[in-house]
C-alpha atoms as a PDB file:
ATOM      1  CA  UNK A   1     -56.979 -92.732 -54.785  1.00  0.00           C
ATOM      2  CA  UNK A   2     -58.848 -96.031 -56.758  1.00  0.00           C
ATOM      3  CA  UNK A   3     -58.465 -95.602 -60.003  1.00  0.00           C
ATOM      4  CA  UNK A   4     -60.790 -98.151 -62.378  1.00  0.00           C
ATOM      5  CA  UNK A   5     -61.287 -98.837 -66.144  1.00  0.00           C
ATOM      6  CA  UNK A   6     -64.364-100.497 -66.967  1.00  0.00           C
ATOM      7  CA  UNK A   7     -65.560-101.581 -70.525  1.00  0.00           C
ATOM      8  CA  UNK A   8     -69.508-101.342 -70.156  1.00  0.00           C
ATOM      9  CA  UNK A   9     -70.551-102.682 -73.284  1.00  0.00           C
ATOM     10  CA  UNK A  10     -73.639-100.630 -73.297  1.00  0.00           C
ATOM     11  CA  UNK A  11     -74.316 -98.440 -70.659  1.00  0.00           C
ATOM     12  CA  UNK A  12     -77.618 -98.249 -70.651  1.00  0.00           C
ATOM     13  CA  UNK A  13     -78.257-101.792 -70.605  1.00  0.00           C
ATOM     14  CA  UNK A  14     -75.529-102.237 -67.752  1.00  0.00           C
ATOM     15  CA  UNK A  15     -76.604 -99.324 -65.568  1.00  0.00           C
ATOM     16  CA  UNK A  16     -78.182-100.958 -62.804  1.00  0.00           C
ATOM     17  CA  UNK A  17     -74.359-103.189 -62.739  1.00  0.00           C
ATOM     18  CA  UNK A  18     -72.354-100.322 -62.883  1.00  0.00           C
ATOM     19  CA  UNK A  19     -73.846 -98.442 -60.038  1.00  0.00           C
ATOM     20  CA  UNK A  20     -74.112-101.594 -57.670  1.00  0.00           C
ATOM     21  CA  UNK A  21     -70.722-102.131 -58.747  1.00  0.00           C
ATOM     22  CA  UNK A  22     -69.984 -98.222 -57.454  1.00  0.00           C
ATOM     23  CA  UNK A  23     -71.140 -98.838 -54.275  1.00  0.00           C
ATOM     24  CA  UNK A  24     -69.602-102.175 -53.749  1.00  0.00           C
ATOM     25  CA  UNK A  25     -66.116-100.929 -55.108  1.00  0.00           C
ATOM     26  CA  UNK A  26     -66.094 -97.523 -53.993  1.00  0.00           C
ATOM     27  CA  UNK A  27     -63.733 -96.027 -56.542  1.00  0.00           C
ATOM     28  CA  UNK A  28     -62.413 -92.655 -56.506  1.00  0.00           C
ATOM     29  CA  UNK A  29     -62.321 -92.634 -60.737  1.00  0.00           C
ATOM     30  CA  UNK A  30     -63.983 -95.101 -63.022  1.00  0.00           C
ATOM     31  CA  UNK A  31     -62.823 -94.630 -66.838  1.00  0.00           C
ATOM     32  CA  UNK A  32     -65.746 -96.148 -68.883  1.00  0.00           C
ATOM     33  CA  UNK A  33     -65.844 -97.577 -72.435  1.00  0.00           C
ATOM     34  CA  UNK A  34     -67.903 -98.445 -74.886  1.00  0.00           C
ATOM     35  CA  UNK A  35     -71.089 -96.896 -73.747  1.00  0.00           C
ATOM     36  CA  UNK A  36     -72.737 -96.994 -77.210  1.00  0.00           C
ATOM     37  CA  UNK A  37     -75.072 -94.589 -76.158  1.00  0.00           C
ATOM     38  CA  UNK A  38     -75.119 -90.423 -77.234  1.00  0.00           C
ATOM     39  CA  UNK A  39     -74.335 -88.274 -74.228  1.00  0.00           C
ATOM     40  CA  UNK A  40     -78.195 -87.712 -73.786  1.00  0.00           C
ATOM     41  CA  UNK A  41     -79.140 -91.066 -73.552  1.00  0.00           C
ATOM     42  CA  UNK A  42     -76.421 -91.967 -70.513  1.00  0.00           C
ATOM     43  CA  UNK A  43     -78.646 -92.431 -67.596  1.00  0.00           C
ATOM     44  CA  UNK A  44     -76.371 -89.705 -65.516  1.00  0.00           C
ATOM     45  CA  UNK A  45     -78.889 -89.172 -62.587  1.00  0.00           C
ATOM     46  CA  UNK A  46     -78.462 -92.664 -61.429  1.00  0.00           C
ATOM     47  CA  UNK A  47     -74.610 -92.139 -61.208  1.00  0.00           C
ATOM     48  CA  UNK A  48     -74.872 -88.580 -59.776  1.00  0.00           C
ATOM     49  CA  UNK A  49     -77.119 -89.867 -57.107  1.00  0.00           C
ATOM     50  CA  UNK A  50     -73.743 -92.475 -56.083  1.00  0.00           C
ATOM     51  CA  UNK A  51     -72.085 -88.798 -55.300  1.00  0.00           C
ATOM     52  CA  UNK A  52     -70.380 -89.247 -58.771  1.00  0.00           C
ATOM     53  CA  UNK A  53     -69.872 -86.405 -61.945  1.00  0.00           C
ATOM     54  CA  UNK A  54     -69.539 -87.553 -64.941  1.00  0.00           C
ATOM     55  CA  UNK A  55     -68.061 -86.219 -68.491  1.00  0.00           C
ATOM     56  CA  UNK A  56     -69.313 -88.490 -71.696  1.00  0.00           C
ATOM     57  CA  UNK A  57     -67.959 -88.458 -75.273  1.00  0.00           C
ATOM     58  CA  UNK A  58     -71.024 -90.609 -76.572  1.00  0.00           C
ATOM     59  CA  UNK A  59     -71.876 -91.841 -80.275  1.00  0.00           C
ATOM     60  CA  UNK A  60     -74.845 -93.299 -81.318  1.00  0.00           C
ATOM     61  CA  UNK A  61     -75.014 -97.327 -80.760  1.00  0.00           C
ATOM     62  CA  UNK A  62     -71.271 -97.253 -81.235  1.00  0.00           C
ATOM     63  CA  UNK A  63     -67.967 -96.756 -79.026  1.00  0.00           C
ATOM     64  CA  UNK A  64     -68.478 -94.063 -76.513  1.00  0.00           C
ATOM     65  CA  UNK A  65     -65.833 -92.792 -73.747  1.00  0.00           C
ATOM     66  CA  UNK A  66     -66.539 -91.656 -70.279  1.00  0.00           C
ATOM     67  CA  UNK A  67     -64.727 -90.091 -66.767  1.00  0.00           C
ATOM     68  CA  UNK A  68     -67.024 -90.510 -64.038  1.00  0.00           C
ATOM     69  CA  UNK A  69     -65.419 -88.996 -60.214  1.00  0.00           C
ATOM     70  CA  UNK A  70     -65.948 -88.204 -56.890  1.00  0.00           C
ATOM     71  CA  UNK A  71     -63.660 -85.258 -57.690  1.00  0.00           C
ATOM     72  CA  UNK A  72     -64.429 -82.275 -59.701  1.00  0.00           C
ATOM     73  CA  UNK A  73     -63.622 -83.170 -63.141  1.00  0.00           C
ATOM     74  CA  UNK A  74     -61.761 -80.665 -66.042  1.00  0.00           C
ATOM     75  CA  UNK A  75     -61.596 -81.686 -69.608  1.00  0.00           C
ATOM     76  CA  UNK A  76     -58.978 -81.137 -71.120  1.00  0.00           C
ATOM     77  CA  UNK A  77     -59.284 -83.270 -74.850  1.00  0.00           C
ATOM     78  CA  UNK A  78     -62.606 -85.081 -76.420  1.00  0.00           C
ATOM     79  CA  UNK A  79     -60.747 -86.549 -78.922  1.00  0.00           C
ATOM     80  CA  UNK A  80     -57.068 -88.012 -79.784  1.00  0.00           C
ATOM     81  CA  UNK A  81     -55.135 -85.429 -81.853  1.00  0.00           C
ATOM     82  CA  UNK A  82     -53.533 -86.548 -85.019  1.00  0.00           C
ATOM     83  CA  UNK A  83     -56.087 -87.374 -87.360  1.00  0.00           C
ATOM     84  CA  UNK A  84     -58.344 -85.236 -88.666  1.00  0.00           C
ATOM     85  CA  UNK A  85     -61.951 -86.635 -89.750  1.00  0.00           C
ATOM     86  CA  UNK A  86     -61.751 -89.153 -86.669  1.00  0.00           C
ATOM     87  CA  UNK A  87     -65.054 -89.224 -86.064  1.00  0.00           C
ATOM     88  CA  UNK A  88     -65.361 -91.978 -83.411  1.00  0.00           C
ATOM     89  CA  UNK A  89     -65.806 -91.808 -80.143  1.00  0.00           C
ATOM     90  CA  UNK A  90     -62.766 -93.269 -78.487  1.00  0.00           C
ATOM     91  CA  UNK A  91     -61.139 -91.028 -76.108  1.00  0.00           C
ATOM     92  CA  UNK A  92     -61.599 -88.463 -73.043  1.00  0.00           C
ATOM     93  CA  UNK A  93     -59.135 -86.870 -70.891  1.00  0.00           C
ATOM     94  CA  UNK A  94     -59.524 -84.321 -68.105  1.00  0.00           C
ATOM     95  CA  UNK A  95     -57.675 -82.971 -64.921  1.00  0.00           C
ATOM     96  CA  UNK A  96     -59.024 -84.772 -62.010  1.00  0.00           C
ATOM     97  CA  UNK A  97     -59.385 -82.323 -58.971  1.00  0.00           C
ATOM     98  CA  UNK A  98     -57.890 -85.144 -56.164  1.00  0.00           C
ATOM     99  CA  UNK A  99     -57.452 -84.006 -52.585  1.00  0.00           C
ATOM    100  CA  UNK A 100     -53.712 -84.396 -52.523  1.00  0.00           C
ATOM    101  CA  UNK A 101     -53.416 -82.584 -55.668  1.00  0.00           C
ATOM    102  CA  UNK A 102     -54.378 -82.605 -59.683  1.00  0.00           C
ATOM    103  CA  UNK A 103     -54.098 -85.623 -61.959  1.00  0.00           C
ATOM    104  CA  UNK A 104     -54.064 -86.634 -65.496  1.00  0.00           C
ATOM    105  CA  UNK A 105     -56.349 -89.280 -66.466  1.00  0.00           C
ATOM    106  CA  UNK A 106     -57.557 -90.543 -70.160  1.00  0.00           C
ATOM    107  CA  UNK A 107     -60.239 -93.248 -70.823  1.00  0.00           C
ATOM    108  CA  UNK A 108     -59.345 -94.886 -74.051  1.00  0.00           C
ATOM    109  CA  UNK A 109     -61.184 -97.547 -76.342  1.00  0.00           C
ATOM    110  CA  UNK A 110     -59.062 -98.534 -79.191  1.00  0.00           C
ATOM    111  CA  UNK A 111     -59.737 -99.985 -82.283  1.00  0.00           C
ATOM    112  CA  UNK A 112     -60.203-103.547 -82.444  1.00  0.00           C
ATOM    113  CA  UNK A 113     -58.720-103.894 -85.424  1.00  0.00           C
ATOM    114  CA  UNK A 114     -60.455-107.335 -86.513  1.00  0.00           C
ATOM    115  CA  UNK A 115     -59.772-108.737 -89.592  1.00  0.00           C
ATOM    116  CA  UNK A 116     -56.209-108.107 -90.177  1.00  0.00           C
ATOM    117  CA  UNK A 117     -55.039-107.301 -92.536  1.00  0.00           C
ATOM    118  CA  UNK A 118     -57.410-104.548 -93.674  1.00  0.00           C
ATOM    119  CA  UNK A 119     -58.651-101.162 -93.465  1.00  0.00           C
ATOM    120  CA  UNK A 120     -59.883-101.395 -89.314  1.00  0.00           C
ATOM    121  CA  UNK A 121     -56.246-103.196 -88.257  1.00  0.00           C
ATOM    122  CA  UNK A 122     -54.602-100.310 -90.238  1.00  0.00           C
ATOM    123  CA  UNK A 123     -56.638 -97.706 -88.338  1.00  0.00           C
ATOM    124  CA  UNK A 124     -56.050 -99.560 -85.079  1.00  0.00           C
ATOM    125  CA  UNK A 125     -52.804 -98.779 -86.211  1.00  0.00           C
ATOM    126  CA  UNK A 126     -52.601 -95.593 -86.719  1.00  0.00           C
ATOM    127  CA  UNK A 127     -54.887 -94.713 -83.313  1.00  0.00           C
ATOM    128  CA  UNK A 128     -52.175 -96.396 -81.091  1.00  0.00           C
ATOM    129  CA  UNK A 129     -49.339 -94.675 -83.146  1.00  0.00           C
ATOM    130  CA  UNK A 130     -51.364 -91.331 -82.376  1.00  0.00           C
ATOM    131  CA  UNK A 131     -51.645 -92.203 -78.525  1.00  0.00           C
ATOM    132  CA  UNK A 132     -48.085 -92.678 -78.273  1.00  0.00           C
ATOM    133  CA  UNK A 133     -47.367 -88.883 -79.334  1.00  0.00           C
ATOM    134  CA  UNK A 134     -50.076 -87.958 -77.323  1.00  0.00           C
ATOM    135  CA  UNK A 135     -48.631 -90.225 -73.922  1.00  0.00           C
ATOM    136  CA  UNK A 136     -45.257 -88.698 -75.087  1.00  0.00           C
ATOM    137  CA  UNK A 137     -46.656 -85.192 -74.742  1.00  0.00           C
ATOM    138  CA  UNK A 138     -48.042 -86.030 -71.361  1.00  0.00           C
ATOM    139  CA  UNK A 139     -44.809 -87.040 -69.992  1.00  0.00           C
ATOM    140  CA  UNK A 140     -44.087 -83.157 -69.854  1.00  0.00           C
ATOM    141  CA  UNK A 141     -46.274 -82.414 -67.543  1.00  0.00           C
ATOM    142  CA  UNK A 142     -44.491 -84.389 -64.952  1.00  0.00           C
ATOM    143  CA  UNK A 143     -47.712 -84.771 -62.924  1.00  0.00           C
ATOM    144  CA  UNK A 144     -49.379 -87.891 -62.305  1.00  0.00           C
ATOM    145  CA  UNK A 145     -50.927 -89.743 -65.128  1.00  0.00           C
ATOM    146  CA  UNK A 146     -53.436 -92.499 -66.250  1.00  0.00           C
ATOM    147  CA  UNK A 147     -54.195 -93.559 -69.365  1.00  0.00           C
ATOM    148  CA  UNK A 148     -56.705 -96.362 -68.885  1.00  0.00           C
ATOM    149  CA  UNK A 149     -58.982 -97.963 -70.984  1.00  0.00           C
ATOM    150  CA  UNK A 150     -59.516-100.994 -73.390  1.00  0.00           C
ATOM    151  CA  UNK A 151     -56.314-101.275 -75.396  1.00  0.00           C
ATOM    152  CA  UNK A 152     -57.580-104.340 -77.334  1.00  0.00           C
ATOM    153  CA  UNK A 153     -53.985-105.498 -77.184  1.00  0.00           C
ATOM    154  CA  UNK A 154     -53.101-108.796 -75.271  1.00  0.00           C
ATOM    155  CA  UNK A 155     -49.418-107.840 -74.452  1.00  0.00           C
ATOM    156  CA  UNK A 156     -47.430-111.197 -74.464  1.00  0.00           C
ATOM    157  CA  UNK A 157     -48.936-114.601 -74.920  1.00  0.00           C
ATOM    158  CA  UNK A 158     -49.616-114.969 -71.012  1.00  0.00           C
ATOM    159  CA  UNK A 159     -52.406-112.451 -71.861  1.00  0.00           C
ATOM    160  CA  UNK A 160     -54.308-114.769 -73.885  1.00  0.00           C
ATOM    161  CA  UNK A 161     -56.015-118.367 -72.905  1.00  0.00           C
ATOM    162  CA  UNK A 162     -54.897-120.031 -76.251  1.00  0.00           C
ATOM    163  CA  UNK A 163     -52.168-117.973 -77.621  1.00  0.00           C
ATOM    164  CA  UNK A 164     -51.409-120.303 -80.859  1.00  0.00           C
ATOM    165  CA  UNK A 165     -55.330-120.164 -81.643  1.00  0.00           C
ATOM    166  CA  UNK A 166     -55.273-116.691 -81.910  1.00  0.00           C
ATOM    167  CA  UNK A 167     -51.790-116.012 -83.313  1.00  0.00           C
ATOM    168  CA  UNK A 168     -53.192-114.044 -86.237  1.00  0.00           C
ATOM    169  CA  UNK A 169     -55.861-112.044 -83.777  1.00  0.00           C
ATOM    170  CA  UNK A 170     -55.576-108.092 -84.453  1.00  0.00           C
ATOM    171  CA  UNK A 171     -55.278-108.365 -80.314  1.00  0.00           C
ATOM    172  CA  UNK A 172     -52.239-110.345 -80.562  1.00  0.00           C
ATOM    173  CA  UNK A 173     -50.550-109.693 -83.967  1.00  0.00           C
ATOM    174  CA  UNK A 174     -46.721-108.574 -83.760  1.00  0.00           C
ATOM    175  CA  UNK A 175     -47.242-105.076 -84.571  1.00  0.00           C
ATOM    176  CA  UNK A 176     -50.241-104.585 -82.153  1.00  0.00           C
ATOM    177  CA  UNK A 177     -47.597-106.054 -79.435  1.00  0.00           C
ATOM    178  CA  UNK A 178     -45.117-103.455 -80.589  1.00  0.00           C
ATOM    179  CA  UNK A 179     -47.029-100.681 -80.807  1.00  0.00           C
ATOM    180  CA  UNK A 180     -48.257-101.231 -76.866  1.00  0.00           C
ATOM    181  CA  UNK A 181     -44.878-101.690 -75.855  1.00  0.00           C
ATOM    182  CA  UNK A 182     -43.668 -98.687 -77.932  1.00  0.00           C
ATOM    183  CA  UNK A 183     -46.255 -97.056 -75.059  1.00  0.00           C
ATOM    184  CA  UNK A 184     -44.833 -98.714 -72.531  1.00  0.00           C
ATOM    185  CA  UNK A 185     -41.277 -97.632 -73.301  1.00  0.00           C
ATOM    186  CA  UNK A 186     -41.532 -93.919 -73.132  1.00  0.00           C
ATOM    187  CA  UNK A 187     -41.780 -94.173 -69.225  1.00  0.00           C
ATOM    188  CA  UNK A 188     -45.325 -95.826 -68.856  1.00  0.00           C
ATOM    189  CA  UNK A 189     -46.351 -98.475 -66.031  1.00  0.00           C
ATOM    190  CA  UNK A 190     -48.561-101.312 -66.734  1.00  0.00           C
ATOM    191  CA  UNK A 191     -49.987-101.801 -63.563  1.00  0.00           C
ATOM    192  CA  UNK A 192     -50.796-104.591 -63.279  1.00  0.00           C
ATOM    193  CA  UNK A 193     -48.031-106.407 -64.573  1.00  0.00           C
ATOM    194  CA  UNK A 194     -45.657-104.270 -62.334  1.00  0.00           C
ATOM    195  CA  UNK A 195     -47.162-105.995 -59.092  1.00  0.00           C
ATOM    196  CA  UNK A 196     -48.118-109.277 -60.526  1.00  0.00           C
ATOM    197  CA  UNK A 197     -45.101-110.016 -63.410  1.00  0.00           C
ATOM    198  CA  UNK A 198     -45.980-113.706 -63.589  1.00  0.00           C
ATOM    199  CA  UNK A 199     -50.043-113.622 -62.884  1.00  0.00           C
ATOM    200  CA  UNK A 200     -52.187-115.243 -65.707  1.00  0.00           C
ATOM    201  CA  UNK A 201     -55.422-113.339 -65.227  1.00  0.00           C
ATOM    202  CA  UNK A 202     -57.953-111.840 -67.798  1.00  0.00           C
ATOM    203  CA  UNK A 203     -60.155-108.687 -67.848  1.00  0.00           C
ATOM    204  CA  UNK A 204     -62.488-110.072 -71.107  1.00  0.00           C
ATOM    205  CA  UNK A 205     -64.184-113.000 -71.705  1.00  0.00           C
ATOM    206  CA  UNK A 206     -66.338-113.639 -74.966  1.00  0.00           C
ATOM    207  CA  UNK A 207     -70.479-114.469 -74.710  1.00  0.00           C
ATOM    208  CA  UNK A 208     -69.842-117.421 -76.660  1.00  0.00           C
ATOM    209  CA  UNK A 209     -68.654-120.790 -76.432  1.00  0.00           C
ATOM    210  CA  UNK A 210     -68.589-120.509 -72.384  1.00  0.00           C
ATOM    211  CA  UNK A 211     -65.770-118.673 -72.666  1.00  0.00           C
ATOM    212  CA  UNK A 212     -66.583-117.514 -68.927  1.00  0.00           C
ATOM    213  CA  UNK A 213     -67.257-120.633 -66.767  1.00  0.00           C
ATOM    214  CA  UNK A 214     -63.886-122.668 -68.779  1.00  0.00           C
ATOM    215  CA  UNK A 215     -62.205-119.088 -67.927  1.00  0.00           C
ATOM    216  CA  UNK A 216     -61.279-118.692 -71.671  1.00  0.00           C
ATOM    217  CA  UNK A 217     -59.976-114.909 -71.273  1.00  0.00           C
ATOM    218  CA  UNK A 218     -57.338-111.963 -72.315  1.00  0.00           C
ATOM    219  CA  UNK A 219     -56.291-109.563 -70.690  1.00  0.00           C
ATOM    220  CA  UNK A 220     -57.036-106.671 -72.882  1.00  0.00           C
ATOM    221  CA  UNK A 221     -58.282-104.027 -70.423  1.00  0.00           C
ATOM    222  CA  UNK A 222     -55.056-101.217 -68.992  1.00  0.00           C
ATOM    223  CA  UNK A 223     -53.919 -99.084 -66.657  1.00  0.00           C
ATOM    224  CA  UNK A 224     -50.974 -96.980 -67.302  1.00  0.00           C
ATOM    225  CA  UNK A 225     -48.791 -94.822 -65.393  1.00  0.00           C
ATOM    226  CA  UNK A 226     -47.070 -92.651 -65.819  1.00  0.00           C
ATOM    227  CA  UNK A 227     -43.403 -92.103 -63.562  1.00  0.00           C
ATOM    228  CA  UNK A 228     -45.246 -90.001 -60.674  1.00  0.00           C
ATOM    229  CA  UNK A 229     -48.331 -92.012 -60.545  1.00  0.00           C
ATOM    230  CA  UNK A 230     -46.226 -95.617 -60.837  1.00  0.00           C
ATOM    231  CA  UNK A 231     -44.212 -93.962 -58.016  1.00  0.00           C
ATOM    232  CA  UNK A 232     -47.683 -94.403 -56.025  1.00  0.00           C
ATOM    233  CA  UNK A 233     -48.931 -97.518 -57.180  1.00  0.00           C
ATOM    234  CA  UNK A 234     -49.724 -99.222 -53.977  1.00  0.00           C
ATOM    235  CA  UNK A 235     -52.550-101.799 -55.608  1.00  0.00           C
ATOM    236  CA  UNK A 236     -53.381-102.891 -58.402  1.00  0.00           C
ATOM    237  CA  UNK A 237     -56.122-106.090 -59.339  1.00  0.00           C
ATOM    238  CA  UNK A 238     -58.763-107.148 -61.888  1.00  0.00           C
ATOM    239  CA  UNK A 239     -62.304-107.618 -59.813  1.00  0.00           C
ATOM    240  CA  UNK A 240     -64.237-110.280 -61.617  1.00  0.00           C
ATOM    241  CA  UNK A 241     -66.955-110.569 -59.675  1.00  0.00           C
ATOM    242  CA  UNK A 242     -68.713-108.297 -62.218  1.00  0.00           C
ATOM    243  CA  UNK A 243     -68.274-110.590 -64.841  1.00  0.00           C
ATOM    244  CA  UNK A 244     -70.040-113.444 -63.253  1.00  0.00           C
ATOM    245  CA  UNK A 245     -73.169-111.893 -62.820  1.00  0.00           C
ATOM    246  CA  UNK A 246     -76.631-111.827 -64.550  1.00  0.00           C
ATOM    247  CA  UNK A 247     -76.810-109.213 -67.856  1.00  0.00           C
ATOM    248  CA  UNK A 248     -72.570-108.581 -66.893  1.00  0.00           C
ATOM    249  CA  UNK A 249     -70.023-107.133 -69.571  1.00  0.00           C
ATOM    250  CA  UNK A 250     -67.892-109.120 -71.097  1.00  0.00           C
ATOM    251  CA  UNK A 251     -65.591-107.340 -69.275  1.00  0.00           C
ATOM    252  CA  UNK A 252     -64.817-106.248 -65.929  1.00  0.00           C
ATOM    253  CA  UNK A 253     -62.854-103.935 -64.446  1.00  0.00           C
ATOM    254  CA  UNK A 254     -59.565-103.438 -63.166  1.00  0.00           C
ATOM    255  CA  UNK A 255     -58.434-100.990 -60.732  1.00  0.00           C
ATOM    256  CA  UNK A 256     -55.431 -99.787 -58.943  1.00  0.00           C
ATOM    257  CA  UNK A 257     -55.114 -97.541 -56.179  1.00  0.00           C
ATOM    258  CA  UNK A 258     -52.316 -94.941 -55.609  1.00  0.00           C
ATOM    259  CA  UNK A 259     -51.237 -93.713 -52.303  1.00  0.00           C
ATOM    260  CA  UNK A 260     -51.457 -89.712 -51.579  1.00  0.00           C
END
């Protein structure tokens, strides 16, 4: 089972990308962010014609969450508990139908949190202190689980190019560290750290200042496991081949894949 999280920066612009992408990568899931597109405006034929479903939890021009699988898909929240009046459109999580059994998966796009301190760094805040209850919760269900998405935390200072540049960076302030960790701690995986502990690779790089060709990145972009699905993990890698093409993201996925 491949497993992906993908940060789209507008679907609709990145369509033709993300379906060449499908068909070059061939994964089983893809959890999408930041489709800034309404649920109406997704193109889903285009996906559907890859052999794909798809469940969206749009907005207009702003955030938007989305499962899209080769596997019958179950929804199971369109939002993350906790807060009521939460209007935006940051999370999705379903039951994915897999042929060795049901999973758990979540695609998540948390706050950014930019400038900090403020009102957005305390809701950032707040939305990862929320998705800790809820990845507590899931730990009940003693199933596999995935909770991937774009954090818009760079976990330790390998995560980030220029770590003392951006010191004070929601991404990279203490708290924001903590409150991954925090995640981590209750029994999660980071995947990609558990088969690469020392690898400095990055999932985002900025449009400006050639932040691409000098490879001037974070890794910001996560997959988490949960006990039974890190039990699995056989692979786990960030493809940027994505990245350096025309019209790309800024940034690309990363996958892992989990044996049956």
């Amino acid at each position: 089972m491949k497993i992906a999280t993908f940060n789209v920066n507008s679907i609709r612009r990145r369509i033709g990308a993300l379906c060449q992408w499908l068909q070059d990568a061939s994964p089983d899931v893809v959890l999408l962010q930041e489709l800034k597109a309404q649920a109406e405006q997704v193109p889903i034929a285009d996906i559907e014609a890859l052999g794909y479903r798809i469940e969206i939890v749009g907005q207009k021009a702003y955030n938007g969450v989305a499962i899209v699988s080769r596997h019958p898909i179950e929804v199971v929240a369109r939002a993350l508990p906790g807060e009521d009046g939460d209007e935006q459109a940051r999370y999705i999580e379903a039951d994915i139908a897999g042929p060795n059994g049901s999973m758990r998966v979540a695609s998540i796009y948390l706050p950014n949190g930019n400038p900090a301190p403020g009102e957005k760094y305390d809701y950032k805040l707040r939305f990862l202190r929320r998705l800790r209850r809820r990845a507590e919760a899931l730990l009940g269900l003693e199933i596999p689980v995935v909770l991937g998405g774009d954090y818009n935390v760079a976990p330790a200072d390998v995560d980030v190019y220029d770590p003392q540049a951006h010191a004070s960076d929601a991404l990279c302030l203490p708290p924001s560290r903590q409150a991954y960790r925090a995640l981590v701690n209750l029994g999660y995986t980071d995947a990609f750290r558990a088969l690469h502990p020392n690898r400095i690779a990055y999932s985002f790089w900025d449009y400006q200042a050639g932040a691409w060709q000098k490879d001037h990145g974070w890794r910001i972009d996560h997959l988490l496991l949960s006990p039974q699905a890190a039990d699995r993990l056989a692979e786990c890698d960030i493809d940027r081949a994505p990245r350096g093409r025309p019209e790309a993201s800024d940034h690309t996925p990363v996958w892992c894949a989990l044996r049956h």
